[in-house]
Every structure is written in C-alpha cells, then in structure tokens.
N, C-alpha and C. Protein backbone atom coordinates (compact mmCIF):
# COMPACT_ATOMS: atom_id res chain seq x y z
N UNK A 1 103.18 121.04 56.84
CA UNK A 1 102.80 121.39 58.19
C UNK A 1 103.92 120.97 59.14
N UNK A 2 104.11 121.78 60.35
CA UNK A 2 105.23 121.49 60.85
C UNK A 2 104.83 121.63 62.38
N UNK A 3 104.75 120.61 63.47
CA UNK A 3 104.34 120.62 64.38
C UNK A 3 105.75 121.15 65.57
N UNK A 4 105.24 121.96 66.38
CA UNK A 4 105.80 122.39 67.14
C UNK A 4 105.45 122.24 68.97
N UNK A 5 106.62 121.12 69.40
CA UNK A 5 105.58 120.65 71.16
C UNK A 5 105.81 122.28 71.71
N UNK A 6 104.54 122.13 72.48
CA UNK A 6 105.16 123.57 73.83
C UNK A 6 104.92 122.71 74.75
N UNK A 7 105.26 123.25 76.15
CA UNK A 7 105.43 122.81 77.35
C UNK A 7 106.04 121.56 77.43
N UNK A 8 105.79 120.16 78.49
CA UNK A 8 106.55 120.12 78.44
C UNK A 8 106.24 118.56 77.34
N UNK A 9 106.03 118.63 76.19
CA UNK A 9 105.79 117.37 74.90
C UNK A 9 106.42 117.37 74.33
N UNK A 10 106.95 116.47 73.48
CA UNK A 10 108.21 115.33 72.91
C UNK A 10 107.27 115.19 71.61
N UNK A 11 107.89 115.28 70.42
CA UNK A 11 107.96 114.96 68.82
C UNK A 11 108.65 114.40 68.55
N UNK A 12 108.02 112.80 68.57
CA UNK A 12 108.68 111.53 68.21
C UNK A 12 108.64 110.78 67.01
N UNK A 13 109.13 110.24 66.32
CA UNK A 13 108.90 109.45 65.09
C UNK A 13 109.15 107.83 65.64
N UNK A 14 108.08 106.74 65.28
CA UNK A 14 108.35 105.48 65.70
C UNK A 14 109.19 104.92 64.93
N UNK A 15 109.91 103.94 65.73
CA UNK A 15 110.95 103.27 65.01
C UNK A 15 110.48 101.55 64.92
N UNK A 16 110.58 101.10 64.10
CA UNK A 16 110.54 99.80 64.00
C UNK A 16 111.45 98.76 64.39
N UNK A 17 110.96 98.11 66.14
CA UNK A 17 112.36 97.42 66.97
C UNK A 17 112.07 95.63 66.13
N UNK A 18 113.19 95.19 65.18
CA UNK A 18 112.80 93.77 65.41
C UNK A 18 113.01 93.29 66.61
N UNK A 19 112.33 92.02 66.74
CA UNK A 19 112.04 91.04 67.43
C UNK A 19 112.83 89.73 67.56
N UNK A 20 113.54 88.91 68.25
CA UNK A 20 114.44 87.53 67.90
C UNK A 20 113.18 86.62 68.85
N UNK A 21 113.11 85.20 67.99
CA UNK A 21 112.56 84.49 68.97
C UNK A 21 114.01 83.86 69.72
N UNK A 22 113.54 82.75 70.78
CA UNK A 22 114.58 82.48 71.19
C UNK A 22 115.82 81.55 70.73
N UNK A 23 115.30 80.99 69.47
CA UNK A 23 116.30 80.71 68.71
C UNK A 23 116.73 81.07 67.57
N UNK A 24 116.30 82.47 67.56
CA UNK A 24 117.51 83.58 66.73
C UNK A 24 116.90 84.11 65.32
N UNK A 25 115.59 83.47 65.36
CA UNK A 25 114.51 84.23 64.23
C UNK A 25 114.02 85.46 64.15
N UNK A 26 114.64 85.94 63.21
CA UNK A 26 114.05 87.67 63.18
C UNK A 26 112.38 87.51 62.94
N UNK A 27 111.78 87.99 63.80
CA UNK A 27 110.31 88.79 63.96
C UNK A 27 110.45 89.84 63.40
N UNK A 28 110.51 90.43 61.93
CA UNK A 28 110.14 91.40 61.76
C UNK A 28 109.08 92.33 62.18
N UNK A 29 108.64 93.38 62.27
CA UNK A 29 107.17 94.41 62.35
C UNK A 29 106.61 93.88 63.91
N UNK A 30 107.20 93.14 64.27
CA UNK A 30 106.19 92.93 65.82
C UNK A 30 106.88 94.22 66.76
N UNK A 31 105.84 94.65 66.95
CA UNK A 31 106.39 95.82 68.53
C UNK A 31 105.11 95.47 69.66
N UNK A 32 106.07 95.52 70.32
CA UNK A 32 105.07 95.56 71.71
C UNK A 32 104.16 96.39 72.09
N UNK A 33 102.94 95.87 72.28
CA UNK A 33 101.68 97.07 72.50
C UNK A 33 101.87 97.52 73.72
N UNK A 34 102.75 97.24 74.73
CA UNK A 34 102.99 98.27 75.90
C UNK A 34 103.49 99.02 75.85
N UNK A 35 105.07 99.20 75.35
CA UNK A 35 105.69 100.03 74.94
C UNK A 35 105.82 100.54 73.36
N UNK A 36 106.63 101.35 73.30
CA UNK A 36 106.85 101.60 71.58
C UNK A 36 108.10 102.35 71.77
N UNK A 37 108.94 102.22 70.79
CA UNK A 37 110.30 103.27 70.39
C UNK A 37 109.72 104.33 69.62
N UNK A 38 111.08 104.94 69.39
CA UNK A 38 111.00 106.22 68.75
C UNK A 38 111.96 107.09 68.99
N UNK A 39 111.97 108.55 68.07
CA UNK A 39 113.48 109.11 68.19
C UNK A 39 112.49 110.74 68.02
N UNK A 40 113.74 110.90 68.96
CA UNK A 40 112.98 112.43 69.00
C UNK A 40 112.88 113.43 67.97
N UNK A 41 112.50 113.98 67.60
CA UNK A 41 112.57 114.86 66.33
C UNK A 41 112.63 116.76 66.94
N UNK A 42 111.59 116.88 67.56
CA UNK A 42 111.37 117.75 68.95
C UNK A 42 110.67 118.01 70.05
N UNK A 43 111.65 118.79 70.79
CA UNK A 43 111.03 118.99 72.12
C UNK A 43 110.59 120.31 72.74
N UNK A 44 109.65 120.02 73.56
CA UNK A 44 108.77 121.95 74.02
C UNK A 44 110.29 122.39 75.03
N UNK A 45 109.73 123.49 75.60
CA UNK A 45 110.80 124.17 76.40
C UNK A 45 110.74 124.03 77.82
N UNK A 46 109.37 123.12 78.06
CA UNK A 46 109.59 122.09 79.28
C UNK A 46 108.38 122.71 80.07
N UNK A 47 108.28 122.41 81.44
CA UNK A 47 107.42 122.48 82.07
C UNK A 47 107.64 124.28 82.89
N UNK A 48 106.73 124.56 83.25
CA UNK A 48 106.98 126.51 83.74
C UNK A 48 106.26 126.00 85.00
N UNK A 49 107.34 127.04 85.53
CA UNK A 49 107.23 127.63 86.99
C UNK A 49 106.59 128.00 87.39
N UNK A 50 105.97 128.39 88.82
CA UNK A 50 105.31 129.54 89.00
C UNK A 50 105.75 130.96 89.07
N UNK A 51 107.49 130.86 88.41
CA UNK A 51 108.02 132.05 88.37
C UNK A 51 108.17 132.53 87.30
N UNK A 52 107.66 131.59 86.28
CA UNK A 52 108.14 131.79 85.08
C UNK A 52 109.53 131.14 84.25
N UNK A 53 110.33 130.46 84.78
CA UNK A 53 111.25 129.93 84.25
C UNK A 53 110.66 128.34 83.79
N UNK A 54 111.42 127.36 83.05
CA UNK A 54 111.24 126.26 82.95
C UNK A 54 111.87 125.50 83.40
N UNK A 55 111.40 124.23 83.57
CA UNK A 55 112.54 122.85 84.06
C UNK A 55 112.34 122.16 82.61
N UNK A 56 113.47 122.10 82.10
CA UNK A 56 113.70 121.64 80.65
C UNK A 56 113.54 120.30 80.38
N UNK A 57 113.18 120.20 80.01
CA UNK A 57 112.94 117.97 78.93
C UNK A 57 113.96 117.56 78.81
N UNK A 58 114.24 116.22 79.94
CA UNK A 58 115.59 115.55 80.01
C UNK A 58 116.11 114.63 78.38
N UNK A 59 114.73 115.12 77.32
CA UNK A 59 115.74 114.35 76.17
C UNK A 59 116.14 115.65 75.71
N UNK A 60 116.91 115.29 74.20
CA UNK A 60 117.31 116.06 72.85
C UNK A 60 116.75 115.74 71.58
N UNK A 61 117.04 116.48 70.61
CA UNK A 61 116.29 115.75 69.18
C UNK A 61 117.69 114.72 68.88
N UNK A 62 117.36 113.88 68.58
CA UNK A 62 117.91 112.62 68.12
C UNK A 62 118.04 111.58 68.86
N UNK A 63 117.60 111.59 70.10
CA UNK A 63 117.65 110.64 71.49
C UNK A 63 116.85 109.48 71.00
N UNK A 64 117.13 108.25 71.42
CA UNK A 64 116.10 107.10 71.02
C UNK A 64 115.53 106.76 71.94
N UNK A 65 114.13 106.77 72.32
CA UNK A 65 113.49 106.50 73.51
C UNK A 65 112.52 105.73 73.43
N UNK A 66 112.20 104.77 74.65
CA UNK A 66 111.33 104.30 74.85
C UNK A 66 109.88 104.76 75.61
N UNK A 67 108.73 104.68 75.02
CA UNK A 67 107.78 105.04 75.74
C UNK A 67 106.61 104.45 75.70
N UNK A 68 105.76 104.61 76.97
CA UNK A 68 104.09 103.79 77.17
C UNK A 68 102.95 104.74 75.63
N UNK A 69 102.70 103.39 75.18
CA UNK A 69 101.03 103.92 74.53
C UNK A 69 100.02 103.81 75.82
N UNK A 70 99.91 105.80 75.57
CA UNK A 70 99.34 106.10 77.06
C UNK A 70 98.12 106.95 76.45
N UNK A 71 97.02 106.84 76.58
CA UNK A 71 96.03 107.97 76.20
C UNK A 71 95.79 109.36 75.45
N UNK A 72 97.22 110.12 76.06
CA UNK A 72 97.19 111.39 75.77
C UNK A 72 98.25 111.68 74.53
N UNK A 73 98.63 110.81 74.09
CA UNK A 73 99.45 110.59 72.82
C UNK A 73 98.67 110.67 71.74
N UNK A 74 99.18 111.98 70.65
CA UNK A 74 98.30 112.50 69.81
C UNK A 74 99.21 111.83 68.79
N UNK A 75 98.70 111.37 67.60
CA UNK A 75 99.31 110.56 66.32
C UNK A 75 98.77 111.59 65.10
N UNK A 76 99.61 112.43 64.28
CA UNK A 76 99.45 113.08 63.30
C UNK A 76 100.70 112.80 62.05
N UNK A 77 100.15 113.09 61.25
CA UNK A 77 101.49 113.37 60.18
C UNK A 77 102.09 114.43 59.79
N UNK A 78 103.78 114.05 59.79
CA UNK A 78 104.22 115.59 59.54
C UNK A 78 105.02 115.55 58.37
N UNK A 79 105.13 116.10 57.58
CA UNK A 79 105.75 115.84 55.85
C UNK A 79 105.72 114.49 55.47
N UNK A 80 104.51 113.68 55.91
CA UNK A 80 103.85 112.51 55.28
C UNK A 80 104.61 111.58 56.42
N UNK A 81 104.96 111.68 57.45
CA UNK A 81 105.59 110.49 58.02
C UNK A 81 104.98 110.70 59.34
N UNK A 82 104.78 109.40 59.82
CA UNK A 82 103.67 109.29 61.17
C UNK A 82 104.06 109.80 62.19
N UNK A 83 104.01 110.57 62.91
CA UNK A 83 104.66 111.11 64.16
C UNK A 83 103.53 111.37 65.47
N UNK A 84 104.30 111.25 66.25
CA UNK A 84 103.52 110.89 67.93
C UNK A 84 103.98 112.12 69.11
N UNK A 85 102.77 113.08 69.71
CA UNK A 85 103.66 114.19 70.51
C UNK A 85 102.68 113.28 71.96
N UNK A 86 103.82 113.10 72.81
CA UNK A 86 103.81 112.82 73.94
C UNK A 86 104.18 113.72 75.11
N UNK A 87 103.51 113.63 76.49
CA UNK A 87 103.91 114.35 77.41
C UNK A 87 105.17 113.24 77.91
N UNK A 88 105.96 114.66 78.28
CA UNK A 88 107.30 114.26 79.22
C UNK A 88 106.93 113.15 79.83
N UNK A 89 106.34 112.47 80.76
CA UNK A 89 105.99 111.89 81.90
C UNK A 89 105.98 110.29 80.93
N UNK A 90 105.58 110.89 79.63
CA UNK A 90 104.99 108.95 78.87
C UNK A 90 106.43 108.37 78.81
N UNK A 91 107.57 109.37 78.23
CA UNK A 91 108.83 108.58 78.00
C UNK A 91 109.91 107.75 79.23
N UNK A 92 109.83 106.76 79.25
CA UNK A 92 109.71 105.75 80.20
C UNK A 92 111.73 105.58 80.30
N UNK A 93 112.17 105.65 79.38
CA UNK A 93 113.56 105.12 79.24
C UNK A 93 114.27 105.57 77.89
N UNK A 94 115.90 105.86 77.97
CA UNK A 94 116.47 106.66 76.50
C UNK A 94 117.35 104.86 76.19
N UNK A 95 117.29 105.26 75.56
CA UNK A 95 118.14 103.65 74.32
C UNK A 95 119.42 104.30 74.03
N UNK A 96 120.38 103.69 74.95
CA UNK A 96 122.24 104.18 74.38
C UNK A 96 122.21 102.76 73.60
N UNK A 97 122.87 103.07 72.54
CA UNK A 97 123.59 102.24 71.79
C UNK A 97 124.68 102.43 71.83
C-alpha cells in the first residue's frame, strides 16, 4: 500500500532523536511527547486557491523536521514501517545538519 498526501499533508517517517543527560549519558528511545522528528518521505501539492493554483509545502522529501503530536495526525503503515501524514501547519521547524 502506498500512501499518497493531497493538499496540503506531509508523509513522514519518525526518527529516533537520542537524548544526553547533562553529563553526557546517552538516553536512548526517549523522545519528547511534545514534539517528535521525522523525515519526509512525501508531500501533497499544497494548499489551492480560490483560483485554482496552489501555494506549495515549504518542505521536500528528505527534509528532517520537527513537529507537534497534534490531533489530526493519522499513524498508518506503509511497506511495514510506521509512518505519520500531518497537515502543513503541525510541522513546527526543518533540522539542518
């Protein structure tokens, strides 16, 4: 099965951020229940006009982003791996490395 966002939703895969305490202990598996990472996999063709054109989704597929566990975040699987389609609006911040 192969999920496809329309408008304007983001197909994300979570990423697992370690954690350091403050003296330099890896926290493995802890993520923060406010936020969550993730990397884009894909994106709809954005939000439509009333003319019909779109304003396009400021990520790309491969972008690493940060975003709110927000309500309207649907959690399905797609070739067995957990994936999350979010509206534009949830992704909060992109991760440059």
């Amino acid at each position: 099965m192969k999920l496809i966002p329309l408008g304007d939703r983001v197909l994300l895969s979570p990423l697992v951020v370690e954690s350091k305490s403050t003296s330099g202990i890896i926290l493995s598996g802890e993520i923060s229940k406010t936020y969550l990472h993730g990397e884009v996999i894909a994106v709809g063709p954005g939000k439509q006009k009333a003319n019909g054109s779109y304003v396009p989704v400021p990520v790309k597929i491969g972008d690493k982003v940060v975003y709110g566990n927000v309500q309207s975040t649907l959690e399905d699987m797609q070739d067995g791996v957990k994936v999350f389609l979010v509206e534009q609006n949830a992704i909060i911040a992109l991760i440059e490395e």
